[in-house]
Protein backbone atom coordinates (compact mmCIF):
# COMPACT_ATOMS: atom_id res chain seq x y z
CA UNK A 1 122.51 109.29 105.84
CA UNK A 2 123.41 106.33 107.41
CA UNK A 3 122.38 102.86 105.39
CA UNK A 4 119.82 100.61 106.65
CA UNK A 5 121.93 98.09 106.56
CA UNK A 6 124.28 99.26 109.53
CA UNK A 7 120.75 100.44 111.66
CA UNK A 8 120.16 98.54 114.49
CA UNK A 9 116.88 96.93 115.04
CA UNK A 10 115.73 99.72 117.26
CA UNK A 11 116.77 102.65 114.32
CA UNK A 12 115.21 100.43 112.15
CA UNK A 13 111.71 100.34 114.02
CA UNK A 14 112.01 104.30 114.48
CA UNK A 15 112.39 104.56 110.99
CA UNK A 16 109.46 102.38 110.28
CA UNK A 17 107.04 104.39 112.83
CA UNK A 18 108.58 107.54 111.08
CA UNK A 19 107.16 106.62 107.37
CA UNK A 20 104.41 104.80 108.53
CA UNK A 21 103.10 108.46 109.57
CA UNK A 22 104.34 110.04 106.53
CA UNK A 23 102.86 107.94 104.29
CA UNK A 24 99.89 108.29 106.02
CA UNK A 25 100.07 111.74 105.48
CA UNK A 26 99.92 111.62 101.89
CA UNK A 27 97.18 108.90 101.75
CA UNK A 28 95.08 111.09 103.58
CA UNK A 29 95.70 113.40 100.35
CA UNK A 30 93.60 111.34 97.93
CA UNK A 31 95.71 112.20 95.26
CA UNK A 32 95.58 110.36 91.87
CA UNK A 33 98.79 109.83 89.56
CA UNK A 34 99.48 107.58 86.61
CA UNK A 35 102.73 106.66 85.80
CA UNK A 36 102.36 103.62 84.15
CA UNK A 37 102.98 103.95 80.56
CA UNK A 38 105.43 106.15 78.94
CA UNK A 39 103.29 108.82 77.93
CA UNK A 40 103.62 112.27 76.80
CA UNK A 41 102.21 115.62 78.74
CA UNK A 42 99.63 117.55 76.89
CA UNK A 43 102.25 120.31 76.68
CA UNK A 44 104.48 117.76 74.45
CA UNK A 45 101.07 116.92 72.41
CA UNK A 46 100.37 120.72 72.20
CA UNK A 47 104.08 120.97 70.09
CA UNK A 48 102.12 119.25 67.16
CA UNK A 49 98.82 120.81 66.70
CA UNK A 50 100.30 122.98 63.91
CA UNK A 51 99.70 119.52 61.78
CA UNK A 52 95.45 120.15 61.83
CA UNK A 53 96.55 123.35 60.11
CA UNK A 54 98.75 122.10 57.25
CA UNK A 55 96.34 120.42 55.15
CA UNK A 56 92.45 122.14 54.90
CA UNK A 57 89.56 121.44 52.23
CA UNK A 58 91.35 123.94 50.02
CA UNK A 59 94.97 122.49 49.73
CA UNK A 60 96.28 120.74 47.10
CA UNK A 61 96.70 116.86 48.04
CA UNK A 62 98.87 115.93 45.11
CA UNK A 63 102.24 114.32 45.78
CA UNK A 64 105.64 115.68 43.71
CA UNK A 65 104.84 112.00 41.85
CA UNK A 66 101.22 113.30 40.23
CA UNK A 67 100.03 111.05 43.24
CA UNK A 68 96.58 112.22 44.57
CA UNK A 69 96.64 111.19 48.25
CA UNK A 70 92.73 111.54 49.02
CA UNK A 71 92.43 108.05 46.32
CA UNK A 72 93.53 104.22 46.76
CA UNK A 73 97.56 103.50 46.19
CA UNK A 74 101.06 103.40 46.92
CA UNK A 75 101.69 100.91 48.88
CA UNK A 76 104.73 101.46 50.76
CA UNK A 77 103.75 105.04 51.05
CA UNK A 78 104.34 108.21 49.74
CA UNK A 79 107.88 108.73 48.26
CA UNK A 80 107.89 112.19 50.66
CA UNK A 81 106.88 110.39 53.63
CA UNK A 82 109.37 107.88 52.63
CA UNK A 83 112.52 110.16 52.13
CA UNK A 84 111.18 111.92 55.88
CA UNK A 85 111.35 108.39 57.80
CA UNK A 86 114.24 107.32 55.86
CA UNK A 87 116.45 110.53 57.15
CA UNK A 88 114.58 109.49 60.80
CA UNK A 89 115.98 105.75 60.78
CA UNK A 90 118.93 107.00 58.31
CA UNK A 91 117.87 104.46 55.78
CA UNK A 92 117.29 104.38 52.00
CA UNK A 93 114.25 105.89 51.10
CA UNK A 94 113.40 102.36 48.98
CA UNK A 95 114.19 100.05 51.36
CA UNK A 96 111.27 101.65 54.10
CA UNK A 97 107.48 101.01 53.60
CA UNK A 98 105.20 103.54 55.31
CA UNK A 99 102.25 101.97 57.52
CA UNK A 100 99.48 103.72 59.83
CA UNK A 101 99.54 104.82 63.34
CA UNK A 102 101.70 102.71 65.19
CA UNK A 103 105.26 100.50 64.63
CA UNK A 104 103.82 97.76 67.60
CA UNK A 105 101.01 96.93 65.25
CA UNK A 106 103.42 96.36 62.42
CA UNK A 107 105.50 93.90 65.18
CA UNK A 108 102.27 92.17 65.78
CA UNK A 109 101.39 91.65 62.10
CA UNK A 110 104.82 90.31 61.55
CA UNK A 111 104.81 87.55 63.87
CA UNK A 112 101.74 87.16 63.00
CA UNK A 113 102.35 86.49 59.24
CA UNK A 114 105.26 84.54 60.18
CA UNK A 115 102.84 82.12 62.37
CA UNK A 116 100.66 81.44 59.87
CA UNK A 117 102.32 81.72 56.16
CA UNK A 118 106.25 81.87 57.35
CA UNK A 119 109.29 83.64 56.60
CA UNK A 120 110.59 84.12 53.13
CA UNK A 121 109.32 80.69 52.07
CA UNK A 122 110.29 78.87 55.11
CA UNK A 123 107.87 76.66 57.22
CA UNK A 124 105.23 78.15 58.90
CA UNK A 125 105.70 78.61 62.67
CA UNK A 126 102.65 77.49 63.80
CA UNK A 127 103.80 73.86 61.72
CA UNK A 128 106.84 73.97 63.95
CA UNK A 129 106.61 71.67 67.14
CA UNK A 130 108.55 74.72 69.21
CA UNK A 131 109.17 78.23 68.51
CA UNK A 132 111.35 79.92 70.47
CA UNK A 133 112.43 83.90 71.15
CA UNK A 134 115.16 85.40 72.43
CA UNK A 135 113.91 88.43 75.11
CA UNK A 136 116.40 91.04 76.78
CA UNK A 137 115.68 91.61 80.49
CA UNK A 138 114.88 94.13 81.69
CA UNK A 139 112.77 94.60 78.49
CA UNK A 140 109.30 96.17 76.87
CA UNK A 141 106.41 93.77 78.20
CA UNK A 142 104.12 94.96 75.06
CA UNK A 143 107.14 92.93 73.04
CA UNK A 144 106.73 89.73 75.36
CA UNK A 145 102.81 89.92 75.32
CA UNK A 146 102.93 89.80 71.57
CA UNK A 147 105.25 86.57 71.83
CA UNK A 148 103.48 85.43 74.73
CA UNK A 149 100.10 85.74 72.90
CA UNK A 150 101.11 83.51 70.46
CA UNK A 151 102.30 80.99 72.91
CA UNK A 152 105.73 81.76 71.86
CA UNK A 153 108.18 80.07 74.25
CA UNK A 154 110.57 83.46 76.25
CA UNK A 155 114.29 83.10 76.90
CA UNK A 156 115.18 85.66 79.07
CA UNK A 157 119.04 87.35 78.32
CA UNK A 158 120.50 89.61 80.78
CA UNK A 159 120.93 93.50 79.79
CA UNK A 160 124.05 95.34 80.32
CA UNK A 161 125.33 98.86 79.97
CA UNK A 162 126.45 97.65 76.34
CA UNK A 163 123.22 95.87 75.00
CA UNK A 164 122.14 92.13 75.76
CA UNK A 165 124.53 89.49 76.78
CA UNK A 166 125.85 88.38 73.24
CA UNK A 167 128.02 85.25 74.23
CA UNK A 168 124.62 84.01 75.10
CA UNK A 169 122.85 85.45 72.13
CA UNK A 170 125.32 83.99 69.66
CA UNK A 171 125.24 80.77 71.16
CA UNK A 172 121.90 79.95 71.70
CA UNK A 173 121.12 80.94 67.78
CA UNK A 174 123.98 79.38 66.75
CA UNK A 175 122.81 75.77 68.41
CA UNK A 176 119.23 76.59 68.26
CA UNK A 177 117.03 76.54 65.25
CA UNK A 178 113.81 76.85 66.82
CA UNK A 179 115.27 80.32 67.82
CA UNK A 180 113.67 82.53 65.33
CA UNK A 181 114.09 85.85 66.76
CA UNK A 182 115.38 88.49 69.46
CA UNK A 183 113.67 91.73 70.41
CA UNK A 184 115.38 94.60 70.62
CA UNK A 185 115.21 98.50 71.74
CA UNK A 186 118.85 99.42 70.91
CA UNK A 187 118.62 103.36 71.72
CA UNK A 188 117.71 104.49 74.75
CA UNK A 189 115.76 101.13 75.63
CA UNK A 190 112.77 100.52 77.50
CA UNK A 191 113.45 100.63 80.30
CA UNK A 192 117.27 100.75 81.36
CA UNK A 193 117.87 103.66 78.75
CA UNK A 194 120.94 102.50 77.59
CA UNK A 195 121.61 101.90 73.93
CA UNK A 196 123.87 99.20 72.32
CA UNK A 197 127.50 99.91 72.33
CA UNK A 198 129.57 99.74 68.12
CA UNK A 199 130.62 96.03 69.68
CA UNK A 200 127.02 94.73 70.23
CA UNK A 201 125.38 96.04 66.77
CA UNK A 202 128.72 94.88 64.83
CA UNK A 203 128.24 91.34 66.93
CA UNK A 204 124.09 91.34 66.33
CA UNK A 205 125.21 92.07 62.29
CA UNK A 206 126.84 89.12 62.29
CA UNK A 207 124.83 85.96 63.66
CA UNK A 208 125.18 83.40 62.63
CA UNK A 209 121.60 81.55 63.49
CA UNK A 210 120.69 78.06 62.77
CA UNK A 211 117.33 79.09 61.72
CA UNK A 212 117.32 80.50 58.67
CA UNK A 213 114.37 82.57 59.03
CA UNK A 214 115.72 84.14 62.37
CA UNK A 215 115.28 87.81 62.34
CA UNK A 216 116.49 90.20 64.82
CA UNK A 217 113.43 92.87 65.64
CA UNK A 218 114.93 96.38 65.91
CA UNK A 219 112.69 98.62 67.34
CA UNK A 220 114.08 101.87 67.00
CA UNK A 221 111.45 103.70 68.82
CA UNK A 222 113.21 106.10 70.38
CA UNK A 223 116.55 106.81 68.03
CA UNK A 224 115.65 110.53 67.80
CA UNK A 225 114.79 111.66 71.55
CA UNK A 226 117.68 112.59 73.01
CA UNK A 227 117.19 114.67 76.74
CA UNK A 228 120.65 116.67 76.07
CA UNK A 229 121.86 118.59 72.65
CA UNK A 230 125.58 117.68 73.52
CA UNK A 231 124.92 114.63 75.69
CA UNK A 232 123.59 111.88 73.60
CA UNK A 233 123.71 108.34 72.60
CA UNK A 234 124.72 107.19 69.16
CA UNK A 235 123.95 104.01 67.67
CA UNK A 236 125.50 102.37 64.37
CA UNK A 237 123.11 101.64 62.00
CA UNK A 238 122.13 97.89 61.79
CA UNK A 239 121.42 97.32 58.12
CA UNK A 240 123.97 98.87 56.66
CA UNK A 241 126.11 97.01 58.96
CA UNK A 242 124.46 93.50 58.27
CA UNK A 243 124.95 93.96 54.58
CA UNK A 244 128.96 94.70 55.40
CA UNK A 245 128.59 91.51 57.41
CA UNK A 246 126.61 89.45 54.47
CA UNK A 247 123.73 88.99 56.38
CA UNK A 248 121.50 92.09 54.35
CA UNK A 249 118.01 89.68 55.34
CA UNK A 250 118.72 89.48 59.42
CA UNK A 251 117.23 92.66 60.50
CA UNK A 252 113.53 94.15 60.82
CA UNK A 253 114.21 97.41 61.65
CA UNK A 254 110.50 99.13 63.04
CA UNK A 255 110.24 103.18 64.09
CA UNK A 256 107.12 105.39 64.62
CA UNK A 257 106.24 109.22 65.08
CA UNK A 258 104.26 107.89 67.86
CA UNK A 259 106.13 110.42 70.43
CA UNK A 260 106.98 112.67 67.95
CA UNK A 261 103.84 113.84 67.07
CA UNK A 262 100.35 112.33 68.19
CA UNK A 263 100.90 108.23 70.20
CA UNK A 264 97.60 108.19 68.27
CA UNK A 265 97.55 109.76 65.06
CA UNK A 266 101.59 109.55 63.70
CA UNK A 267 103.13 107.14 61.19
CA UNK A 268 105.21 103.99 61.68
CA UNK A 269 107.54 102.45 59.17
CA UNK A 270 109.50 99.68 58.51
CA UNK A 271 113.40 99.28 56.99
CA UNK A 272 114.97 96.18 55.87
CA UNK A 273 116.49 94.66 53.00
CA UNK A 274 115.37 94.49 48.97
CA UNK A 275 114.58 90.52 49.56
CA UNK A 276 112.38 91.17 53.16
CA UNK A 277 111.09 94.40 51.52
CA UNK A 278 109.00 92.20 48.75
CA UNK A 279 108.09 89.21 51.42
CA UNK A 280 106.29 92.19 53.58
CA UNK A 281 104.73 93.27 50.16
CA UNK A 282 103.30 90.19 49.02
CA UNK A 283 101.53 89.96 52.25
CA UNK A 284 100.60 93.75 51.99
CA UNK A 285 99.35 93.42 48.60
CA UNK A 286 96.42 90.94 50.14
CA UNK A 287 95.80 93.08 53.26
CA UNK A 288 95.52 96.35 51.53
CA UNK A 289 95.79 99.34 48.85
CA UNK A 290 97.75 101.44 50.75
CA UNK A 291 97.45 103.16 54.56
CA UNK A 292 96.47 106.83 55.09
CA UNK A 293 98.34 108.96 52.56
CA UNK A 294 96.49 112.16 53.94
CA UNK A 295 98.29 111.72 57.49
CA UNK A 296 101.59 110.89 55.78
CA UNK A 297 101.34 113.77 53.48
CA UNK A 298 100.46 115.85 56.26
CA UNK A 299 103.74 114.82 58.59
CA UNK A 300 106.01 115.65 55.90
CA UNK A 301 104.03 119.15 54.73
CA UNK A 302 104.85 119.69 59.15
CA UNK A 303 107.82 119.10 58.93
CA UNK A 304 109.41 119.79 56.22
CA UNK A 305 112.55 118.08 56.16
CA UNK A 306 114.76 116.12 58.89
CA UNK A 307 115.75 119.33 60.10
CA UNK A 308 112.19 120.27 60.85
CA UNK A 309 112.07 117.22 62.92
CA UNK A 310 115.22 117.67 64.66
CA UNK A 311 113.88 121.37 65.60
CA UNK A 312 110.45 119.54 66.78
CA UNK A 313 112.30 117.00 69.49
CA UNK A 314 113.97 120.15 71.08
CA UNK A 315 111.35 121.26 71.84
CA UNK A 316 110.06 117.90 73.42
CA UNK A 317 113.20 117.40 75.37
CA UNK A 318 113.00 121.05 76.77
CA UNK A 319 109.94 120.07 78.29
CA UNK A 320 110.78 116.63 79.54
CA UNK A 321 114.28 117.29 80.44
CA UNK A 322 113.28 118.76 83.88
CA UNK A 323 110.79 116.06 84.91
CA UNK A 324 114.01 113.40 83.93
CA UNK A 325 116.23 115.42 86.66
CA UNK A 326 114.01 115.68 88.87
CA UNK A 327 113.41 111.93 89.67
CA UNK A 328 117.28 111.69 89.80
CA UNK A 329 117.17 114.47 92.16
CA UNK A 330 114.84 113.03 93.95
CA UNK A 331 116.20 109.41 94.06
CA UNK A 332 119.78 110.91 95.10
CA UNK A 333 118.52 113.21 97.88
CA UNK A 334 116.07 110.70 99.51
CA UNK A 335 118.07 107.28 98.65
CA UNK A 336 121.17 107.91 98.27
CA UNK A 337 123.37 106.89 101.47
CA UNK A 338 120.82 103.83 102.08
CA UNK A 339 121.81 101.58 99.79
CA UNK A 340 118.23 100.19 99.22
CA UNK A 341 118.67 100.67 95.13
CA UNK A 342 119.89 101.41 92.16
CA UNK A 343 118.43 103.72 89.12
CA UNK A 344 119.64 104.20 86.10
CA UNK A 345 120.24 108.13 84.53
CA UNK A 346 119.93 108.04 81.23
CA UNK A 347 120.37 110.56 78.20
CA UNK A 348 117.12 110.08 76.38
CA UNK A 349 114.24 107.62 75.56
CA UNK A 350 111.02 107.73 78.23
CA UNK A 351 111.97 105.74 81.52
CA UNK A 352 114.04 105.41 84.46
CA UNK A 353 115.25 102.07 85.76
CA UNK A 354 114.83 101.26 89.45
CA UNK A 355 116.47 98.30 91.13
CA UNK A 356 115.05 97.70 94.45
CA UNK A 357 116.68 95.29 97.48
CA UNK A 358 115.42 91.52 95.99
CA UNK A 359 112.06 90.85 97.06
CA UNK A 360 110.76 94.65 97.25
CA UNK A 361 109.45 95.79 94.06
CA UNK A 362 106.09 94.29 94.25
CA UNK A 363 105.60 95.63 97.66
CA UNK A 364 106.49 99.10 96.52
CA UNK A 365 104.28 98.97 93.50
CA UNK A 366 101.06 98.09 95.97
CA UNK A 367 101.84 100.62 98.71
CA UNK A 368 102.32 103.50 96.09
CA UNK A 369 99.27 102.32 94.61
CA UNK A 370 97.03 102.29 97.71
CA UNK A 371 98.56 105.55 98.03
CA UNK A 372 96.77 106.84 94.75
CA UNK A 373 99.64 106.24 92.36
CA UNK A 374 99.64 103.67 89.26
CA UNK A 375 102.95 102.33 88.53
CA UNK A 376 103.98 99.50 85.82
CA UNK A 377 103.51 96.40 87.63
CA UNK A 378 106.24 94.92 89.09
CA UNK A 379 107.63 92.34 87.28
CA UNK A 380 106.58 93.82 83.21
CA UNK A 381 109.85 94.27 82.37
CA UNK A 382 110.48 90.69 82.19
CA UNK A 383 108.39 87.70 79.95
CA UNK A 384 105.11 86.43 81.57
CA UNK A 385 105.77 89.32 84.23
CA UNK A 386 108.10 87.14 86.14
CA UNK A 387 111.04 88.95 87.59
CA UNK A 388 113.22 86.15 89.20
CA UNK A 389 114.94 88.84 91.74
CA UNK A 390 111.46 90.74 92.36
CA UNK A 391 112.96 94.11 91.94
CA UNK A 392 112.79 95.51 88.70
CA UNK A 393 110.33 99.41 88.57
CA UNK A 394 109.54 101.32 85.58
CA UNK A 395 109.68 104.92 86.14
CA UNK A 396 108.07 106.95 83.49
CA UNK A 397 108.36 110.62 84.55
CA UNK A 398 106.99 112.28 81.17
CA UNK A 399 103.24 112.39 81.86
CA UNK A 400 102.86 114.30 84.90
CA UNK A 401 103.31 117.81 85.54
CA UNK A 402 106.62 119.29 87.26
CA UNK A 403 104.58 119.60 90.71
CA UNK A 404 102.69 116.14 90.04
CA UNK A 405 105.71 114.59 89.60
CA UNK A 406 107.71 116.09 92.74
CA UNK A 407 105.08 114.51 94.67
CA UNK A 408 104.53 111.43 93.29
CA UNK A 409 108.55 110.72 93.59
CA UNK A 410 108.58 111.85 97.35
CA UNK A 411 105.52 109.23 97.36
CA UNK A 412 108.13 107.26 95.59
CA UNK A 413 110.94 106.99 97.71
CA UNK A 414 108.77 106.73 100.73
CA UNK A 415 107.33 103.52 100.13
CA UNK A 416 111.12 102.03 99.02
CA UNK A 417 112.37 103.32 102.37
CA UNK A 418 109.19 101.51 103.72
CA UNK A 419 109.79 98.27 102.12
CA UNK A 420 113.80 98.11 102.28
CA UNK A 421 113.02 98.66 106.22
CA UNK A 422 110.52 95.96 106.38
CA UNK A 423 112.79 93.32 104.67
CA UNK A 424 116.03 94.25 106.69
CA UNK A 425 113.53 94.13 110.22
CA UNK A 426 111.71 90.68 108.93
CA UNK A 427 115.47 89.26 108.36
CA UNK A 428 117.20 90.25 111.28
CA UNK A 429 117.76 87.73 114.06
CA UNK A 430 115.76 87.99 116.80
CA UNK A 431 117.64 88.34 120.13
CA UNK A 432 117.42 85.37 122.19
């Protein structure tokens, strides 16, 4: 396949008239996909309806404690769910507090509290005359809207195959105090895929920040789906490295069973240290009597044990496995000798990276979308939705089905050879 690159202007306009028709062709379709959020099938949500049967009016509700989970109490949840999430995050049962549905809530709070009441007995950040956060790129845009919402000031830091840049991290905390924290998806991150390498958590576990209530948010969300059973990431884990370091306070470390179980209906939790463990509680203690000790009690009666849950994501990455390949596939066969991008091939989480020419992605996000296909917007994966290069695409393959999908990708790589075409034509010098 020759590259568009080395096409003359009169292979390029062939090409053009070529997909013009094609694309045509599936317009004329009036198909409707949505691949804009990571989202699982129904077949993935089907794995978990076993959890409506564990508990009925008949079962006994009582915890291994004495603790009756249809009344008010326990605060930091259930010392079963606790032991179950702790074994998910590989953390100290005591050191995790249980909340409701969803971890981004919890994120949300947190900046929130720290806004209005501060960290650990440090000034308010809404006293402060800047606040500033630290935001890998290409990163999760529901992290940057939170940040954004609270008119949080963004510094972008690049991504690599090992984590986020950390020359830059360490030395913009190091001379910055109004730096109070960094976000972070250090497994199988949204949306490269890659997960820190032992040099970049050993490096994050020892900060030195100027600020000292700077707090690095670890969202974990995806430490436990893996795509392959011998192929898969491993991360070290960040508190127990922190506290090596002497830095046991530096980490909020958030996970869910969001895509584990129901996006709707699972549990989030939170692990950090003994001294950020009672700051979080003396908020919690105001905000409530405890979250839903029913759902909790009914993950772990579902589960089991870790093992359970390790059985349960099998099952999820037998079914999403094939829908992962087949976007590479797809990518390879229809993109691969042009040299119009880049995508990355990861061995777990929810997306694929693409890396269009500069200039492209929005363009390919509108013509898949006139085309009947939702996509991220262009631009999400960086703060205020403002990708400098204009070529950053979220793939998220998990929703569709198999045929769906195999579609929607041809639809795909269409409208990138469609765009990369258009920008080499537009810049090519006109003969005289």
């Amino acid at each position: 396949m020759k590259a568009y690159a080395e096409m003359t202007r009169e292979e390029l306009t062939e090409e053009l008239t070529y997909l013009k028709k094609e694309y045509k062709k599936i317009q004329a379709l009036g198909m409707s996909w949505n691949m804009s959020r990571g989202i699982p099938c129904q077949e993935q949500l089907d794995l978990s309806m076993g959890m409506m049967d564990v508990l009925q009016s008949d079962s006994d509700l009582t915890c291994e404690d004495g603790t009756d989970c249809r009344n008010y109490g326990q605060l930091a949840g259930i010392q079963e769910a606790r032991e179950l999430l702790g074994d998910m995050m590989e953390n100290n049962p005591k050191d995790i507090i249980i909340y409701g549905n969803s971890s981004l809530n919890v994120m949300f709070d947190t900046v929130s509290r720290a806004w209005t009441h501060g960290v650990m007995g440090n000034t308010p950040w809404c006293r402060l005359p800047e606040v500033k956060f630290l935001c890998p790129v290409p990163g999760y845009d529901r992290h940057f809207a939170i940040t954004e919402y609270f008119g949080i000031s963004m510094i972008p830091v690049p991504m690599s195959e090992t984590g986020p840049d950390m020359d830059m991290v360490e030395r913009l905390v190091r001379e910055d105090a109004a730096i109070k924290g960094i976000w972070c998806v250090p497994k199988y991150s949204n949306p490269l895929g890659i997960s820190y390498s032992d040099e970049t958590v050993r490096r994050f576990a020892r900060l030195e920040p100027a600020a000292p209530d700077f707090r690095i948010f670890w969202d974990n969300a995806y430490g436990m789906h893996h795509l392959y059973d011998h192929k898969q990431d491993y991360l070290i884990e960040i508190l127990a490295e922190c506290k090596r370091a002497g830095n046991p306070d530096l980490v909020y470390k958030f996970a869910s069973t969001s895509k584990i179980t129901f996006p709707g209906s699972g549990i989030a939790a939170l692990a950090t240290s003994p001294n950020n463990m009672e700051d979080f509680l003396s908020h919690l203690r105001r905000q409530t009597i405890g979250h839903d000790k029913v759902n909790q009690l009914r993950h772990v009666r579902f589960f089991h044990n870790i093992h359970g849950m390790v059985e349960h994501m099998r099952k999820h990455a037998d079914i999403i496995r094939p829908k992962f390949e087949l976007v590479e596939e797809t990518l390879e066969r229809d993109l691969g000798g042009l040299h119009v991008g880049t995508w990355t091939k990861p061995l777990g989480g929810y997306f694929i990276l693409f890396d269009s020419l500069p200039g492209c992605a929005k363009e390919i996000v509108a013509l898949v979308k006139k085309a009947g296909m939702v996509m991220t917007p262009a631009g999400a994966t960086w703060p205020l939705g403002k990708d400098p290069n204009d070529s950053n695409i979220r793939i998220a393959p998990t929703f569709p089905s198999l045929q769906e999908l195999k579609t929607a990708m041809e639809l795909f790589t269409l409208c990138v050879r469609m765009a990369s075409a258009q920008k080499y034509l537009a810049e090519m010098p006109r003969e005289a």
